[in-house]
N, C-alpha and C. Protein backbone atom coordinates (compact mmCIF):
# COMPACT_ATOMS: atom_id res chain seq x y z
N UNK A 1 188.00 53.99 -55.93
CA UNK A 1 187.67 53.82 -54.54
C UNK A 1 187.55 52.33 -54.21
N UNK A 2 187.17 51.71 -55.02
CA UNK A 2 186.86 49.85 -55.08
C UNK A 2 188.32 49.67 -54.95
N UNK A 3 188.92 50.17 -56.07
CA UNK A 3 190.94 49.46 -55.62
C UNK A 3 191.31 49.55 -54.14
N UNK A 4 191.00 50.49 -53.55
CA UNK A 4 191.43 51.25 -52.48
C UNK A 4 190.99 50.48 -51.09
N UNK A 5 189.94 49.98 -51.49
CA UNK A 5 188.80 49.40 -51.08
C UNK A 5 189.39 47.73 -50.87
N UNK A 6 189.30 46.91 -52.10
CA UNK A 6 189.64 45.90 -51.87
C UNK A 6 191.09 45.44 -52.34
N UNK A 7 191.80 46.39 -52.36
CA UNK A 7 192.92 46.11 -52.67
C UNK A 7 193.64 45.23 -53.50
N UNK A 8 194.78 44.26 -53.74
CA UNK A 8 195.30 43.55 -54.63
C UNK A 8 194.29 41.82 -54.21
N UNK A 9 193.78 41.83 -54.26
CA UNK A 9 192.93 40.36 -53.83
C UNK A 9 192.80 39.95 -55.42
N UNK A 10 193.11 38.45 -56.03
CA UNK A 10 193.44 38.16 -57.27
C UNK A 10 191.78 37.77 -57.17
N UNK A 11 191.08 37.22 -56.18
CA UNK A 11 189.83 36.28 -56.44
C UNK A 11 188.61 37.79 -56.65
N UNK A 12 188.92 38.35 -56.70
CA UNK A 12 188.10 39.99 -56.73
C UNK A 12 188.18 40.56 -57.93
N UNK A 13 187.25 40.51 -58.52
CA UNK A 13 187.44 41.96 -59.86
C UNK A 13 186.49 42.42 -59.87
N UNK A 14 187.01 44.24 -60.38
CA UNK A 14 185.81 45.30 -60.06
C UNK A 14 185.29 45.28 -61.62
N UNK A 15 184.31 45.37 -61.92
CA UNK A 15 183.67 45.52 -63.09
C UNK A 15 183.35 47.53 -63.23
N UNK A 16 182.89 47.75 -64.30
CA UNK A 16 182.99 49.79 -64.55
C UNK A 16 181.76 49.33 -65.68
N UNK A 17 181.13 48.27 -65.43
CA UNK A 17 179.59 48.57 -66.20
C UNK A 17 178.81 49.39 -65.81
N UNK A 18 178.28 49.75 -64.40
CA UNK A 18 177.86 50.65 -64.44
C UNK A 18 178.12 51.78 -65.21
N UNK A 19 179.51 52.50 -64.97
CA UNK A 19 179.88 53.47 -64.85
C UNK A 19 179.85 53.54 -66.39
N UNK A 20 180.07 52.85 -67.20
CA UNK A 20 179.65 52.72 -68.87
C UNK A 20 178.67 52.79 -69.07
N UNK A 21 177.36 53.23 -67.98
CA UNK A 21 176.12 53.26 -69.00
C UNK A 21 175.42 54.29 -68.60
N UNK A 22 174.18 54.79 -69.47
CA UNK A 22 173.79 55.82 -69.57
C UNK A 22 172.88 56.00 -68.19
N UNK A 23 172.90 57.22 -67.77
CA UNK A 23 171.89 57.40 -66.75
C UNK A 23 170.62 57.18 -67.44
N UNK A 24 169.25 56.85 -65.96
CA UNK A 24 169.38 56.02 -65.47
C UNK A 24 169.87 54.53 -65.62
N UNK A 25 170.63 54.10 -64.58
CA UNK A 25 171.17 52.30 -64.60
C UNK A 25 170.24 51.07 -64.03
N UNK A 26 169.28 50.85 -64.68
CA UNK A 26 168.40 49.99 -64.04
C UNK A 26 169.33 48.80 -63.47
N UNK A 27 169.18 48.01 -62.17
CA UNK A 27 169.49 46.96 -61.94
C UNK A 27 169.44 45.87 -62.50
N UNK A 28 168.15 46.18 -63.44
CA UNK A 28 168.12 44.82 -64.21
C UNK A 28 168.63 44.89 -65.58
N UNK A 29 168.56 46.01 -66.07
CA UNK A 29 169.28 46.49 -67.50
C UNK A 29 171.12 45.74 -67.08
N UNK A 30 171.50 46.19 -65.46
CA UNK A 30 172.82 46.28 -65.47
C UNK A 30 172.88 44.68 -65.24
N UNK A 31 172.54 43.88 -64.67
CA UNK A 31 172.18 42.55 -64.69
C UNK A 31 172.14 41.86 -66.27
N UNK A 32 171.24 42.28 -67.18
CA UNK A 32 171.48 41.49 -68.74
C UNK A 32 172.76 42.15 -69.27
N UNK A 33 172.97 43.25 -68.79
CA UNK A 33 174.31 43.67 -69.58
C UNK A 33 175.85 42.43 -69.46
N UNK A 34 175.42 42.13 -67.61
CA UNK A 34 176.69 41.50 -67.22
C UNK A 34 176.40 40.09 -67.60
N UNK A 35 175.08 39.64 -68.05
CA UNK A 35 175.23 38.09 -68.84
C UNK A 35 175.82 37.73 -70.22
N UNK A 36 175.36 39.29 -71.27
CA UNK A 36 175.71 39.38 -72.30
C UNK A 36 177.65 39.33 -72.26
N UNK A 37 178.01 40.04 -71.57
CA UNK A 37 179.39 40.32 -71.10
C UNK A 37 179.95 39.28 -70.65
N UNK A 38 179.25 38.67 -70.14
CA UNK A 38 180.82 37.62 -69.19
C UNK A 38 179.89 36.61 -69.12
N UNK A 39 178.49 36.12 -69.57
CA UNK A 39 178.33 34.87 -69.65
C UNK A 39 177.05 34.70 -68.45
N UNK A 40 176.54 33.30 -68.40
CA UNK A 40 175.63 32.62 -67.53
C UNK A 40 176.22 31.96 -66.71
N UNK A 41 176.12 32.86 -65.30
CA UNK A 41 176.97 32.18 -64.94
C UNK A 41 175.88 31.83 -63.02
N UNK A 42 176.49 31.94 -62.14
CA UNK A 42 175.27 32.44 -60.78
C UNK A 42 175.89 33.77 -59.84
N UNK A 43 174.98 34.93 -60.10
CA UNK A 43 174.92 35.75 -59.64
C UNK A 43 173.74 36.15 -58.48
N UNK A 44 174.31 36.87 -57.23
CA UNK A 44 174.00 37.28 -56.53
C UNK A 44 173.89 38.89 -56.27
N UNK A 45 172.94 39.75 -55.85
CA UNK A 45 172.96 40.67 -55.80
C UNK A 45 172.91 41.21 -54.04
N UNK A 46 173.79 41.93 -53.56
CA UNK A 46 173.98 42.21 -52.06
C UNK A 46 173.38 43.28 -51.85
N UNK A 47 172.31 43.87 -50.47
CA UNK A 47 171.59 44.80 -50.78
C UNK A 47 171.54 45.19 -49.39
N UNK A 48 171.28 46.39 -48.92
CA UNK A 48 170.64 45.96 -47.23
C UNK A 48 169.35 46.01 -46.92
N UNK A 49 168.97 45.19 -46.39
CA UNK A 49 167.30 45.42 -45.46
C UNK A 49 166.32 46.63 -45.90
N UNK A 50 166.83 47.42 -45.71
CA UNK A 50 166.22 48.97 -46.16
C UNK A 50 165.71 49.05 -47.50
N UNK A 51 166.77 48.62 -48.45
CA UNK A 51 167.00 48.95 -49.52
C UNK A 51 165.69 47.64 -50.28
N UNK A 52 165.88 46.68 -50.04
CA UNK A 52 164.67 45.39 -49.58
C UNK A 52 163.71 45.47 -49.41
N UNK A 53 163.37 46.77 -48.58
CA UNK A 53 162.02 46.75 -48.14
C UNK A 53 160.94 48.00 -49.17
N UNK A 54 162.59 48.68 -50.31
CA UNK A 54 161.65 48.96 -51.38
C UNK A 54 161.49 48.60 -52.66
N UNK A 55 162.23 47.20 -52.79
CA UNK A 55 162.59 46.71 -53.45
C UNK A 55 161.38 46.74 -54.99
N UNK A 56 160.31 46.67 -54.40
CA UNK A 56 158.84 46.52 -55.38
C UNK A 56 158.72 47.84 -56.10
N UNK A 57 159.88 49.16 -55.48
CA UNK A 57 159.79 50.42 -56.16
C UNK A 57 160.64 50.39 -57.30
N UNK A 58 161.50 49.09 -57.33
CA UNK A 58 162.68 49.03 -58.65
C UNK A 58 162.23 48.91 -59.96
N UNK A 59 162.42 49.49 -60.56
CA UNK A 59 162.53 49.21 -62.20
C UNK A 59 162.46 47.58 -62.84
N UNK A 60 161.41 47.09 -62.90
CA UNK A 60 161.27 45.80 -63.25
C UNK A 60 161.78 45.07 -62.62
N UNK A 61 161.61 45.23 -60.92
CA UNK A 61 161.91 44.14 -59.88
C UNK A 61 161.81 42.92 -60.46
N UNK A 62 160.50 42.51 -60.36
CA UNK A 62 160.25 40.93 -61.06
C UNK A 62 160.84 40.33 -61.84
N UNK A 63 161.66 40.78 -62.80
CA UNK A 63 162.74 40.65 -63.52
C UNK A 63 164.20 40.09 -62.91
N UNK A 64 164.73 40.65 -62.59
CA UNK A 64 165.86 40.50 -61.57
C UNK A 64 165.58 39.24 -60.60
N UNK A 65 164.44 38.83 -60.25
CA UNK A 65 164.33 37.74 -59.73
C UNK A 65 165.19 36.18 -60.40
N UNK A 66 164.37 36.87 -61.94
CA UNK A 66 164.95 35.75 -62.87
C UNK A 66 166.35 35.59 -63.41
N UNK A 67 166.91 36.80 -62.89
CA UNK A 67 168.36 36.95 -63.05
C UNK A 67 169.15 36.85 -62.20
N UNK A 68 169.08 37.03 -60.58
CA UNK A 68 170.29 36.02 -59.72
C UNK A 68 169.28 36.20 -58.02
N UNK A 69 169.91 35.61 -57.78
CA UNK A 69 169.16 35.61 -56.24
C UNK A 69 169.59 36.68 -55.38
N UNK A 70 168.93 37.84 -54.19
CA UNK A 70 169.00 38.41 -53.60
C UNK A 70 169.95 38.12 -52.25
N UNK A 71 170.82 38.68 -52.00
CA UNK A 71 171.39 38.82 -50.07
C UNK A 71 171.28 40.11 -49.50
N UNK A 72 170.29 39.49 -48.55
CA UNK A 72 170.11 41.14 -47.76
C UNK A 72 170.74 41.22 -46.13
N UNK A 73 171.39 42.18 -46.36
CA UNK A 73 172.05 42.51 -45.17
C UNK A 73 171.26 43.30 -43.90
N UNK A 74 171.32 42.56 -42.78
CA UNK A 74 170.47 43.35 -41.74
C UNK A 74 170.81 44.61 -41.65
N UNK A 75 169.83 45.49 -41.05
CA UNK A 75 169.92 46.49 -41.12
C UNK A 75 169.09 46.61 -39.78
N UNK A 76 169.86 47.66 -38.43
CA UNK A 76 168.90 48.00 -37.38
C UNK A 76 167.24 48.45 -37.31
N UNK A 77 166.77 48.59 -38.16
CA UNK A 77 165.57 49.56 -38.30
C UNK A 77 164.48 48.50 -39.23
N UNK A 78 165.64 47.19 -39.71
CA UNK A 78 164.40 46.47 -40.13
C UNK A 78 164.51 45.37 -39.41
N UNK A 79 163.44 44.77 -38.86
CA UNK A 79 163.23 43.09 -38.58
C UNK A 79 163.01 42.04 -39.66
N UNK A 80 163.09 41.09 -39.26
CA UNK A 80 163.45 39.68 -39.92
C UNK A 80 161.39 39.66 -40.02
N UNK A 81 160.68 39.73 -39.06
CA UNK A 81 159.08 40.15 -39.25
C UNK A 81 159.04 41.05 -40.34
N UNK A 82 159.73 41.93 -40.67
CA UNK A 82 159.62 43.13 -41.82
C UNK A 82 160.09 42.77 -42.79
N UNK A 83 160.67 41.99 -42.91
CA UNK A 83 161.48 41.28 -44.10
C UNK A 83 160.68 40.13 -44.83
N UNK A 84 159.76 39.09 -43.48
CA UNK A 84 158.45 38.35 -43.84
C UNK A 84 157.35 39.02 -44.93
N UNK A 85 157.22 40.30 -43.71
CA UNK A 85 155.83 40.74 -44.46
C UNK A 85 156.10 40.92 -46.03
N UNK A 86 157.51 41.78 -46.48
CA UNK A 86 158.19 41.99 -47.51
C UNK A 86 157.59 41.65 -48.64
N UNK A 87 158.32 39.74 -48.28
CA UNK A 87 158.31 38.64 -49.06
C UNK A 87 156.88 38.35 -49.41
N UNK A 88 156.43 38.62 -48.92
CA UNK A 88 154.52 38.09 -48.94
C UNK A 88 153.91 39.18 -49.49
N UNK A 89 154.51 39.98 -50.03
CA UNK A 89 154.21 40.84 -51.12
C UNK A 89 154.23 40.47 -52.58
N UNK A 90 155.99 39.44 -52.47
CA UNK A 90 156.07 39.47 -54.07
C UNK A 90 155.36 38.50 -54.57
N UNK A 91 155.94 38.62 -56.07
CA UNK A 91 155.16 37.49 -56.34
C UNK A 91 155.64 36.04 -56.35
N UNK A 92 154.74 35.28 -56.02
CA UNK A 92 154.94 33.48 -56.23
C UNK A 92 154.59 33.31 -54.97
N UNK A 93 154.83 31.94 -54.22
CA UNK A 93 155.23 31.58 -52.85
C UNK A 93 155.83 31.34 -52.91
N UNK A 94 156.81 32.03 -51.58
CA UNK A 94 157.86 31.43 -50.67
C UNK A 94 157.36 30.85 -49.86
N UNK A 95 158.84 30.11 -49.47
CA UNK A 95 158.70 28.97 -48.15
C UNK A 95 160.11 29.42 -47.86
N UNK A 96 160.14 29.86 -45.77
CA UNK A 96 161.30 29.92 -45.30
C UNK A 96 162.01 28.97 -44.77
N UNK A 97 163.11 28.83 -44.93
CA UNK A 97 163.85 27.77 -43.90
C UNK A 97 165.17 28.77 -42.97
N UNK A 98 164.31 28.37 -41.84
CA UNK A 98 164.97 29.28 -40.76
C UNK A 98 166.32 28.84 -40.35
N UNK A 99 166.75 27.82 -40.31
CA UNK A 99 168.53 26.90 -40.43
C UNK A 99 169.33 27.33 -41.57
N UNK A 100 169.17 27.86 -42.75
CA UNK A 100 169.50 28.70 -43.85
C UNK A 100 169.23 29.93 -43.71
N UNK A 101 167.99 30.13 -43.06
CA UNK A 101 168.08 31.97 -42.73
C UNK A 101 167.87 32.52 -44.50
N UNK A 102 166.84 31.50 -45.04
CA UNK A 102 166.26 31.97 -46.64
C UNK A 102 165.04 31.59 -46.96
N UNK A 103 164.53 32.82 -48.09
CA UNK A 103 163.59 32.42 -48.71
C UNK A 103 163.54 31.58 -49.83
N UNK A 104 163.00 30.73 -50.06
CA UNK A 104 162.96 29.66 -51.42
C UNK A 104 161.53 30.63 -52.18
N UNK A 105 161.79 29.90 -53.01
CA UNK A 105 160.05 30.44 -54.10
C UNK A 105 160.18 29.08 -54.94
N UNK A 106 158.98 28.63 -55.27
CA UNK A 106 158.99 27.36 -55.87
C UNK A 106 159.87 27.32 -57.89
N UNK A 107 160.32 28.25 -58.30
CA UNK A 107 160.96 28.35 -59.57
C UNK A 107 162.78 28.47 -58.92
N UNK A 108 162.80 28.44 -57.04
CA UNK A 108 164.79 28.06 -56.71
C UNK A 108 165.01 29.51 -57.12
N UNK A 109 164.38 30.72 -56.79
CA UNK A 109 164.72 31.82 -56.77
C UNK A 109 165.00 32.39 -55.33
N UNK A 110 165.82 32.83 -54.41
CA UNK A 110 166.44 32.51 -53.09
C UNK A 110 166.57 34.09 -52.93
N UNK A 111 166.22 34.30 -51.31
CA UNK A 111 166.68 35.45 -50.65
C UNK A 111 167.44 35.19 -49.54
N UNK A 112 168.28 35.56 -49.46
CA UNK A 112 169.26 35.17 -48.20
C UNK A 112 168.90 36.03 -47.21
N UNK A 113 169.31 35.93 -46.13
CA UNK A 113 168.93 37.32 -45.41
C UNK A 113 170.80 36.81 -44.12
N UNK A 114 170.93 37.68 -44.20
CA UNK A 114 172.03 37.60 -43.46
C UNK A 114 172.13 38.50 -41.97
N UNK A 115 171.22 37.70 -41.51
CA UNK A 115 170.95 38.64 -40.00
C UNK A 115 172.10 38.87 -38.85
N UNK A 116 173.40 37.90 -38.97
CA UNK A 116 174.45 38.17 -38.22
C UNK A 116 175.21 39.28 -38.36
N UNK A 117 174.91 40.17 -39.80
CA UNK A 117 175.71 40.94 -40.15
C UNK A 117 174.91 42.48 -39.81
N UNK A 118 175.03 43.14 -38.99
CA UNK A 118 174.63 44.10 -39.16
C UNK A 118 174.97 45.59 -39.46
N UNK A 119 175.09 45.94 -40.35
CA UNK A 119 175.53 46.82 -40.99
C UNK A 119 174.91 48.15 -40.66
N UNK A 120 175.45 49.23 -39.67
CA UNK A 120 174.63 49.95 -38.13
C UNK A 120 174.12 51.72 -39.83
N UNK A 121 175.54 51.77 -40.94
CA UNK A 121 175.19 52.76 -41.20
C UNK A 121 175.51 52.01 -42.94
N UNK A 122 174.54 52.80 -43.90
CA UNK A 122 174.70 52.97 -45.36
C UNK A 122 175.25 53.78 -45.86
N UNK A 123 175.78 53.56 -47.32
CA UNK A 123 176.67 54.59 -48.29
C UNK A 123 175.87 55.83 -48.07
N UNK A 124 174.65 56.09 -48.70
CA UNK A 124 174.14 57.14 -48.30
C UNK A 124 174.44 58.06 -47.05
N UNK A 125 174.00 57.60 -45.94
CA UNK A 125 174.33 57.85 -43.97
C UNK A 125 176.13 58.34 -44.32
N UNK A 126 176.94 57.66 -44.78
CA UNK A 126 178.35 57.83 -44.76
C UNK A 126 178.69 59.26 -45.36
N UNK A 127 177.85 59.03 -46.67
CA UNK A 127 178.44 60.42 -47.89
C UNK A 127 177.20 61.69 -46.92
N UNK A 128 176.11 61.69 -46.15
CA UNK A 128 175.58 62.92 -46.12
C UNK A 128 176.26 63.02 -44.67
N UNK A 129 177.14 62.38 -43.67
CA UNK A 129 178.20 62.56 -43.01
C UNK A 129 179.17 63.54 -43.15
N UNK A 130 179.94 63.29 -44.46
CA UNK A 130 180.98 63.68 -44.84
C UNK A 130 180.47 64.78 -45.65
N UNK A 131 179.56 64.97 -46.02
CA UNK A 131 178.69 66.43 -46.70
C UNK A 131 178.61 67.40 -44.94
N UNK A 132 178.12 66.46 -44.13
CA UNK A 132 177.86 67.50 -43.32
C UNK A 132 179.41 68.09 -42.48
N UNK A 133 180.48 67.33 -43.31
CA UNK A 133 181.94 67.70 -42.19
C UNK A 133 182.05 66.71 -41.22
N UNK A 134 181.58 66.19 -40.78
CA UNK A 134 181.47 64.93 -39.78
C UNK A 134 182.49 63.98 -40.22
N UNK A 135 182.99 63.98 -38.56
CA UNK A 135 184.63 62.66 -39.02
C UNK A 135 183.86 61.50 -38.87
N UNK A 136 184.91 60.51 -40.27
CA UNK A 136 183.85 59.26 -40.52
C UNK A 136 185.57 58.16 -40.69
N UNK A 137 186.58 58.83 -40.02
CA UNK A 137 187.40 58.03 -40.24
C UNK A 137 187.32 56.47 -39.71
N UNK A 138 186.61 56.24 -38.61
CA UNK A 138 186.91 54.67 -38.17
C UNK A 138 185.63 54.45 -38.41
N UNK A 139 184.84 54.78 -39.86
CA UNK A 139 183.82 54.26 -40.43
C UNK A 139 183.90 53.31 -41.61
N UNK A 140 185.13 54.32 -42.24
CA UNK A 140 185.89 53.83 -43.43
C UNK A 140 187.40 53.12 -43.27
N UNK A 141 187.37 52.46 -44.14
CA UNK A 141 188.89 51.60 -44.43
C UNK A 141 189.76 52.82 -44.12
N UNK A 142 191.13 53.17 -44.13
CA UNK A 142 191.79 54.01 -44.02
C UNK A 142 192.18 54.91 -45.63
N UNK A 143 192.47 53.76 -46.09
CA UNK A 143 192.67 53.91 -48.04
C UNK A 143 191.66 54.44 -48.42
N UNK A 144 190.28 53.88 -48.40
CA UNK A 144 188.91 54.86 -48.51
C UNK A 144 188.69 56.18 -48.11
N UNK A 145 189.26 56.23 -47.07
CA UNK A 145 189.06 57.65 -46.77
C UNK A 145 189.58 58.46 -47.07
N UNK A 146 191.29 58.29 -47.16
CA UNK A 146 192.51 59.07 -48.02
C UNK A 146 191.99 58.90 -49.44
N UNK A 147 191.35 57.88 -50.16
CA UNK A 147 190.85 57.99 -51.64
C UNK A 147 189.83 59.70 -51.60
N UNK A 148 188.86 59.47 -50.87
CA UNK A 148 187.99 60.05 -50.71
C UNK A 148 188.48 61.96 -50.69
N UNK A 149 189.82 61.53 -49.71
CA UNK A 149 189.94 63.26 -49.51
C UNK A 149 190.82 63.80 -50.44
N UNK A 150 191.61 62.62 -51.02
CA UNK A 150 192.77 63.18 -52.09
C UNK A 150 191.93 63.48 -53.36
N UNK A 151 190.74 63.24 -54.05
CA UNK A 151 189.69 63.54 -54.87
C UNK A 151 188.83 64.34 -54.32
N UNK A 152 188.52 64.83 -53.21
CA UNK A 152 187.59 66.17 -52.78
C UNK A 152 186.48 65.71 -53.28
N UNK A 153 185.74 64.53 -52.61
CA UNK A 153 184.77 63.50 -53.40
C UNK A 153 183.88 64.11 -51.59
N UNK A 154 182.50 64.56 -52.01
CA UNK A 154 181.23 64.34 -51.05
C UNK A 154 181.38 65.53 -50.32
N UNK A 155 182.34 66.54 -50.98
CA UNK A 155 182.00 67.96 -49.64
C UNK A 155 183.58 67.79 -48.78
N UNK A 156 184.34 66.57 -49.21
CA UNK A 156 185.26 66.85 -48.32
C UNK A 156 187.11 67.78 -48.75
């Protein structure tokens, strides 16, 4: 679905670590896997707002800090205030700089927040769509969606 997805782009490669490891895939397990694998290199992890705001429910969150910096994608239902309070949960201090639209923490551990982008629905929202029969064609790429129905992937 990733081929389908991002097609022949040479600067793109899909990695299948996940998909090589045992259930459950901690984020941060899958994070040391990909240093051991391909090296030290700077990684970012892309997430949305939502997903952010449970971030403290992850499997050795605090961890993952020390392993690449966060980008969170807006999401309608959360504010950039909700995203504050968030941060003032974890641990250390941050300091924002609102011209970057990021959080710093004094060890250069960074949250981006990418508020121009708003991303209206999630993978989840998409697949219990297409569970419920609901057309999701000008939701998805076109190739995604023909991936999707030629595999009878989510009820469809």
């Amino acid at each position: 679905m990733l081929e389908a997805a991002l097609g022949s782009d040479p600067k793109i490669s899909i990695s299948l670590l996940e998909s090589e490891r045992q259930s459950p895939s901690y984020t941060v397990e899958t994070l040391h896997e990909l240093y051991r694998r391909v090296g030290s290199h700077k990684y970012y992890l892309i997430i949305g707002a939502d997903s952010f705001m449970e971030i403290h429910l992850w499997h050795r969150y605090e961890d993952i800090f020390e392993l690449t910096d966060l980008i969170v994608a807006a999401r309608p239902s959360v504010s950039r205030g909700d995203l504050a309070a968030q941060v003032s949960t974890l641990p250390g201090h941050f300091s924002y700089d609102k011209k970057e639209q990021q959080w710093s923490r004094e060890d250069n551990f960074r949250i981006y927040f990418l508020e121009d982008i708003h991303v209206e629905l999630s993978s989840s929202d998409i697949r219990d769509l297409l569970r419920q029969g609901k057309d999701v064609k000008g939701l998805l790429p076109p190739q995604v969606f023909d991936y999707i129905c030629k595999h009878k992937l989510f009820g469809v």
